[in-house]
Protein backbone atom coordinates (compact mmCIF):
# COMPACT_ATOMS: atom_id res chain seq x y z
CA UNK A 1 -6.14 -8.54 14.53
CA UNK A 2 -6.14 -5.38 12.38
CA UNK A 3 -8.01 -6.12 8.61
CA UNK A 4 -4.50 -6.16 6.11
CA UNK A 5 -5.78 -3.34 3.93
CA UNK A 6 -6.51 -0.98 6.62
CA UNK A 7 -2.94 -1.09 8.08
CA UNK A 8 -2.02 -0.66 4.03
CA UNK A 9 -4.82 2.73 3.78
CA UNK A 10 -3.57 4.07 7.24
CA UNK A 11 0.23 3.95 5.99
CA UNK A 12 -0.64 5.86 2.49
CA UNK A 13 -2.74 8.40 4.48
CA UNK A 14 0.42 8.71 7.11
CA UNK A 15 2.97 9.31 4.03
CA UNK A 16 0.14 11.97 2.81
CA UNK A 17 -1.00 10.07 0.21
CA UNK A 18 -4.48 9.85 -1.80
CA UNK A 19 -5.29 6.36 -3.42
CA UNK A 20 -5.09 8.36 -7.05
CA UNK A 21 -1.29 9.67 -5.92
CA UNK A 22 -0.26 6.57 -4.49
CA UNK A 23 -1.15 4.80 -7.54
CA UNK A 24 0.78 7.21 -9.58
CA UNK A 25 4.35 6.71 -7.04
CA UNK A 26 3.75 2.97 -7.78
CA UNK A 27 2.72 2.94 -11.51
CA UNK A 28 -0.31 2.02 -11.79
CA UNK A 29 -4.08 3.27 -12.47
CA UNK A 30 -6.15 4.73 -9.44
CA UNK A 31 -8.52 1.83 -10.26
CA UNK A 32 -5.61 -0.99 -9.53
CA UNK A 33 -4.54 0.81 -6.61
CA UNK A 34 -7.84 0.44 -5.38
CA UNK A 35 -8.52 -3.11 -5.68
CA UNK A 36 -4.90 -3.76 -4.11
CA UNK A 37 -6.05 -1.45 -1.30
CA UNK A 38 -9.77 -3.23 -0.75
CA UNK A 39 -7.95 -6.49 -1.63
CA UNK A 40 -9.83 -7.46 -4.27
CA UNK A 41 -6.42 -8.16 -5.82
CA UNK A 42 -3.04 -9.25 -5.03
CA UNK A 43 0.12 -7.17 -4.81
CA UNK A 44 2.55 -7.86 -7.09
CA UNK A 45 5.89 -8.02 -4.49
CA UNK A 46 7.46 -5.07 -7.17
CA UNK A 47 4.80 -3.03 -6.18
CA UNK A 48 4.42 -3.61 -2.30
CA UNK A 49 8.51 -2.65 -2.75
CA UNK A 50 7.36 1.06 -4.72
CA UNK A 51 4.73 1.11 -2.45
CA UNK A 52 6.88 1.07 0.50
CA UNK A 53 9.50 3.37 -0.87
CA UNK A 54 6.31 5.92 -1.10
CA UNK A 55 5.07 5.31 2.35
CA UNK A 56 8.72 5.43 3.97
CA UNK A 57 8.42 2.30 5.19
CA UNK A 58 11.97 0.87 5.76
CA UNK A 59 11.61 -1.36 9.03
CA UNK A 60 10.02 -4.41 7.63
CA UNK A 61 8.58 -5.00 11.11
CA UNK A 62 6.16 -1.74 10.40
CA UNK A 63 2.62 -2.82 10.75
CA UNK A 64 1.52 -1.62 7.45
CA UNK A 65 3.45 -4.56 6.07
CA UNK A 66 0.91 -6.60 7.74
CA UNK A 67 -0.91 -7.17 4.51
CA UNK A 68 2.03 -9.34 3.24
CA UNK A 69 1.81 -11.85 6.00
């Protein structure tokens, strides 16, 4: 099974995203965004939803939303 957090990395880096301007689309610092990304802390469901918005992820059986299962 794929490691959560990578499936989250690869879908910001497929929406052209850096950690520090995926962190801004969601509203928060580059150092939150990191710890969600190495999952070091959990995602608030408000922003997996901005997150997601970002990424242009609208079929909830994508597999970047693997890191909410």
């Amino acid at each position: 099974m794929s490691n959560p957090m990578n499936e989250m990395k690869a879908a910001r880096i497929r929406a052209g995203y850096t950690q520090n301007g995926m962190a801004k689309a969601v509203g928060v610092s580059t150092d939150t965004y990191n710890r969600y990304e190495n999952g070091k802390t959990d995602i608030p469901l408000s922003i997996v939803l901005k997150f997601c918005i970002a990424a242009g992820i609208k079929d909830p059986s994508d597999r970047a939303l693997i890191f909410l299962r």
